[in-house]
Protein backbone atom coordinates (compact mmCIF):
# COMPACT_ATOMS: atom_id res chain seq x y z
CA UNK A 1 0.00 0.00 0.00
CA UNK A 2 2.96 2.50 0.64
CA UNK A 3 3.02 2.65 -3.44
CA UNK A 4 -0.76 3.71 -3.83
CA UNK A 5 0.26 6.27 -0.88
CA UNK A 6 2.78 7.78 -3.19
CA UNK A 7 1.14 7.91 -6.40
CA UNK A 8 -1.76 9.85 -4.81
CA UNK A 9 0.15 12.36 -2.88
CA UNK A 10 2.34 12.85 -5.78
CA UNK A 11 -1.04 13.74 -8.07
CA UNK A 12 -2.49 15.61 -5.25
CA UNK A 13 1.14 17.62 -5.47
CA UNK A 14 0.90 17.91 -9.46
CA UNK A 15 -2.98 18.58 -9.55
CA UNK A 16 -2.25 21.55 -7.05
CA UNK A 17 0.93 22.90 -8.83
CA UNK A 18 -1.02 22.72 -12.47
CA UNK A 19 -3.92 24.49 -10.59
CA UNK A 20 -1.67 27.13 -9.36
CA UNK A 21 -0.23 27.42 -13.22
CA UNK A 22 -3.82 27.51 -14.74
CA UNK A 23 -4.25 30.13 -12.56
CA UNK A 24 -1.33 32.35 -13.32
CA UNK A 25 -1.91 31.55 -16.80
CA UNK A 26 -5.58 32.60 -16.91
CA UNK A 27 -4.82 35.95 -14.90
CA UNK A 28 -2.85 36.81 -17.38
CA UNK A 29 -4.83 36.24 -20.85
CA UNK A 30 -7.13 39.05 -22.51
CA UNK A 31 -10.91 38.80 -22.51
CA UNK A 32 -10.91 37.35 -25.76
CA UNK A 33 -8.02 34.66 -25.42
CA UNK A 34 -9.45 33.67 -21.95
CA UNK A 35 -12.95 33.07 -23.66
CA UNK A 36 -11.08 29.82 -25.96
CA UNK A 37 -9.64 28.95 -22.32
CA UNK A 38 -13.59 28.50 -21.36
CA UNK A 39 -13.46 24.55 -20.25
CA UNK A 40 -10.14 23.48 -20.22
CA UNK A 41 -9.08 21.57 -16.92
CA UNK A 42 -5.24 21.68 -17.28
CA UNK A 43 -2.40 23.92 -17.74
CA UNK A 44 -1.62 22.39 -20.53
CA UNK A 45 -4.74 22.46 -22.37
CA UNK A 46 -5.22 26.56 -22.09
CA UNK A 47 -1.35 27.34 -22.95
CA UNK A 48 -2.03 25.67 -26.09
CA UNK A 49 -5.73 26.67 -26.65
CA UNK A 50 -4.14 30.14 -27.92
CA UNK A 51 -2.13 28.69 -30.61
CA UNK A 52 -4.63 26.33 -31.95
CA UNK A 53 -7.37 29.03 -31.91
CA UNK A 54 -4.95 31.93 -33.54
CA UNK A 55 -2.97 30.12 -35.87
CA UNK A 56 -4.97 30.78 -38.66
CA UNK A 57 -5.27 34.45 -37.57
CA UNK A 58 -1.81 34.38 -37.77
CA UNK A 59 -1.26 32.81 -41.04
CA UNK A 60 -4.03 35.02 -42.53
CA UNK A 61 -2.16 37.89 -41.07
CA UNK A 62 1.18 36.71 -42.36
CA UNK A 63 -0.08 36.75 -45.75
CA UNK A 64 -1.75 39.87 -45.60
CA UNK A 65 1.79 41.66 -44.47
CA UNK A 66 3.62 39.51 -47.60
CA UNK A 67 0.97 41.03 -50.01
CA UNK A 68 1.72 44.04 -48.84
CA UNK A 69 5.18 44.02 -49.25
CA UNK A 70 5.30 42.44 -52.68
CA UNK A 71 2.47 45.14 -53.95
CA UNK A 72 3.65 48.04 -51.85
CA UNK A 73 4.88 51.32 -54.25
CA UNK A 74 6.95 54.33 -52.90
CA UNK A 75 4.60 56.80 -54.59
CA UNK A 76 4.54 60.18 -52.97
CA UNK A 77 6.31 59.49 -49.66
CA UNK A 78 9.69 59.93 -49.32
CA UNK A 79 12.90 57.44 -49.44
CA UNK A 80 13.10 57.78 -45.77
CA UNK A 81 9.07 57.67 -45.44
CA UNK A 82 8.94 54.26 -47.25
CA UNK A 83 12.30 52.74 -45.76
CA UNK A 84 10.39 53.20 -42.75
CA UNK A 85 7.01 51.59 -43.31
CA UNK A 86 8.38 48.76 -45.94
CA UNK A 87 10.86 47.92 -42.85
CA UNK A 88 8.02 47.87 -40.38
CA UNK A 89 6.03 45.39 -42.50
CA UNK A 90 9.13 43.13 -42.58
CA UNK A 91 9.57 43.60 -38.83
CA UNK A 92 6.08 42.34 -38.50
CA UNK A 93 6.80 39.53 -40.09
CA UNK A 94 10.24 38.64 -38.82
CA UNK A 95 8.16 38.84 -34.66
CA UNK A 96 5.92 36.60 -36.44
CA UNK A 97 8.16 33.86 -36.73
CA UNK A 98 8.25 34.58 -40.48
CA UNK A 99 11.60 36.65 -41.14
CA UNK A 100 11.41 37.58 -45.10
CA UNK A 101 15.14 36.51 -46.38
CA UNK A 102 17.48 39.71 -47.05
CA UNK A 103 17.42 38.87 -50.85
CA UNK A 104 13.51 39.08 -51.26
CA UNK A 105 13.37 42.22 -49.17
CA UNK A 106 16.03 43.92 -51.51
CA UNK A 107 13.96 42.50 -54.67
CA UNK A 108 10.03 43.83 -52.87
CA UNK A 109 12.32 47.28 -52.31
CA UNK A 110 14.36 47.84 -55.00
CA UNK A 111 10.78 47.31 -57.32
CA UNK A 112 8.50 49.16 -55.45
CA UNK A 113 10.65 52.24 -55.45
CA UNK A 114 9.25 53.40 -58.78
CA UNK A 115 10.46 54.35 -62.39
CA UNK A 116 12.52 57.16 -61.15
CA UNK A 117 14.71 54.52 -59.97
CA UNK A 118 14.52 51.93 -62.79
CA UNK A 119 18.23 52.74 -63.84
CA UNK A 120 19.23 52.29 -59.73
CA UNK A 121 17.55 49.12 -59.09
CA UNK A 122 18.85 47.11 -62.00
CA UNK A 123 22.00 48.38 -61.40
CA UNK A 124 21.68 47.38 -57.84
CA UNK A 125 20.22 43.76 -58.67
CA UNK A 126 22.96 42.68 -61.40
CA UNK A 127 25.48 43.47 -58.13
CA UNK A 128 27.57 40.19 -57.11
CA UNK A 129 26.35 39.47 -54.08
CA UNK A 130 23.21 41.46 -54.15
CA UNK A 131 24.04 44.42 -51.25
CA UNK A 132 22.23 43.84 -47.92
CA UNK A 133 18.69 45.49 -47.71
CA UNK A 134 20.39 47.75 -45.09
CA UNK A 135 22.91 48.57 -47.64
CA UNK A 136 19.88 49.15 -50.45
CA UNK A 137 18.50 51.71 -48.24
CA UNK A 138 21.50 53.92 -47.53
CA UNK A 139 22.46 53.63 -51.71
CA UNK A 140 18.80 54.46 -52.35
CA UNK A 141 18.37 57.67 -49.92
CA UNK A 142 21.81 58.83 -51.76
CA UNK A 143 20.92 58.20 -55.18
CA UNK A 144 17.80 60.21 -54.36
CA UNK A 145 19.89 63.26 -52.55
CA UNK A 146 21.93 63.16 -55.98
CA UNK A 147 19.05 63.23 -57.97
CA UNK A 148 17.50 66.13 -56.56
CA UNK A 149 21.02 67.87 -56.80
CA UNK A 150 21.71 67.40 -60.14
CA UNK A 151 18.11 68.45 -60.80
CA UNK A 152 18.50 71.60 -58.93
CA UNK A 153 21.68 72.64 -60.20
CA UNK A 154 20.92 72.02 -63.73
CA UNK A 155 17.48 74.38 -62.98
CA UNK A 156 15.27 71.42 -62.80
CA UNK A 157 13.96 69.30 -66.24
CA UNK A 158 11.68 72.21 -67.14
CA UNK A 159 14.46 74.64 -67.04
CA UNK A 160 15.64 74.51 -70.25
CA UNK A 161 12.58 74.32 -71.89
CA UNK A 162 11.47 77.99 -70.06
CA UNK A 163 14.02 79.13 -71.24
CA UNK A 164 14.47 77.97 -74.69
CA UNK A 165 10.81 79.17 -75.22
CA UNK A 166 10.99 82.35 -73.71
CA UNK A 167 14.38 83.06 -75.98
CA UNK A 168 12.32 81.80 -78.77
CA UNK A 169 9.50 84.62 -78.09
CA UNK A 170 11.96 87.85 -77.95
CA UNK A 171 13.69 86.58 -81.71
CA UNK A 172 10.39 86.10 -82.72
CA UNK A 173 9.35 89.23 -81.29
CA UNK A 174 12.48 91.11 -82.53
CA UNK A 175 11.57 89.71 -85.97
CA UNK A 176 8.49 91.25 -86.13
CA UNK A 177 9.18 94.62 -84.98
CA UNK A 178 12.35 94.58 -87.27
CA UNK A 179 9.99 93.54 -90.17
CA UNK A 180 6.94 95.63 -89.29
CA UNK A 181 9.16 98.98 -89.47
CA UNK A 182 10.67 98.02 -93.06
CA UNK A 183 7.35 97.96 -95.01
């Protein structure tokens, strides 16, 4: 009988410690995780009830943040601005459990940056080895700064035109008055 003694005072001892962890673990889920917990008799059951209930949250949510980054386009916002938010997204992914490799995250980048940067990407994709996303980034926000410089200091694309037309429009001018005194 000692051995019946034993195996009830040691499941006494492991039904009071699991109670004790069911406990902790119960204080500390939200309303809506503790509402899956709803039944459950051990520890073990409501640690996992979380996981089985969210996974396909999760999954859904995984794939929703992928979309986005394969579909996502600089548009407007700034190199900085969509560094930021396209790094955020891969962030999201990467707590997850689902770290995007540094190779797709240069390819997602590099193409959503736009056609101002057609020339810079494929330039930066025929590299050997492909630069590190955080290396993408820094190249990008520089090729952007030079842009912008070379734009400015030429006076912009439209420059040229301006004046080209507005030269045009005092020989034409010129012209005329030269022509309308001779007759």
């Amino acid at each position: 009988m000692p051995f019946a003694t034993t195996d009830s005072t040691s499941y006494y001892l492991w039904k009071q410690n699991d109670w004790l962890v069911m406990s902790l673990l119960l204080s500390s889920l939200t309303e809506g995780a503790l509402s899956i917990t709803i039944g459950f008799t051990t520890s073990r059951d409501i640690w996992n009830a979380p996981e089985t209930a969210f996974s396909h949250k999760s999954k859904a949510r995984e794939l929703q943040i992928k979309d986005k980054l394969h579909f996502m386009k600089r548009g407007s916002r700034s190199i900085s601005k969509y560094s930021r938010v396209f790094k955020a997204h891969c962030d999201q992914l990467s707590v997850m459990g689902c770290p995007v490799k540094d190779t797709d995250k240069v390819h997602w980048y590099l193409r959503g940056l736009g056609h101002e940067f057609s020339s810079f990407s494929t330039t930066q994709l025929s590299l050997t080895p492909i630069p590190s996303f955080k290396d993408i980034v820094s190249k990008a926000k520089s090729f952007d700064l030079f842009s912008k410089f070379i734009d400015y200091t030429a006076g912009g694309p439209s420059a040229y035109i301006v004046h080209s037309s507005a030269s045009s429009n005092r020989h034409a001018r010129s012209y005329n008055n030269q022509n309308r005194y001779k007759s």
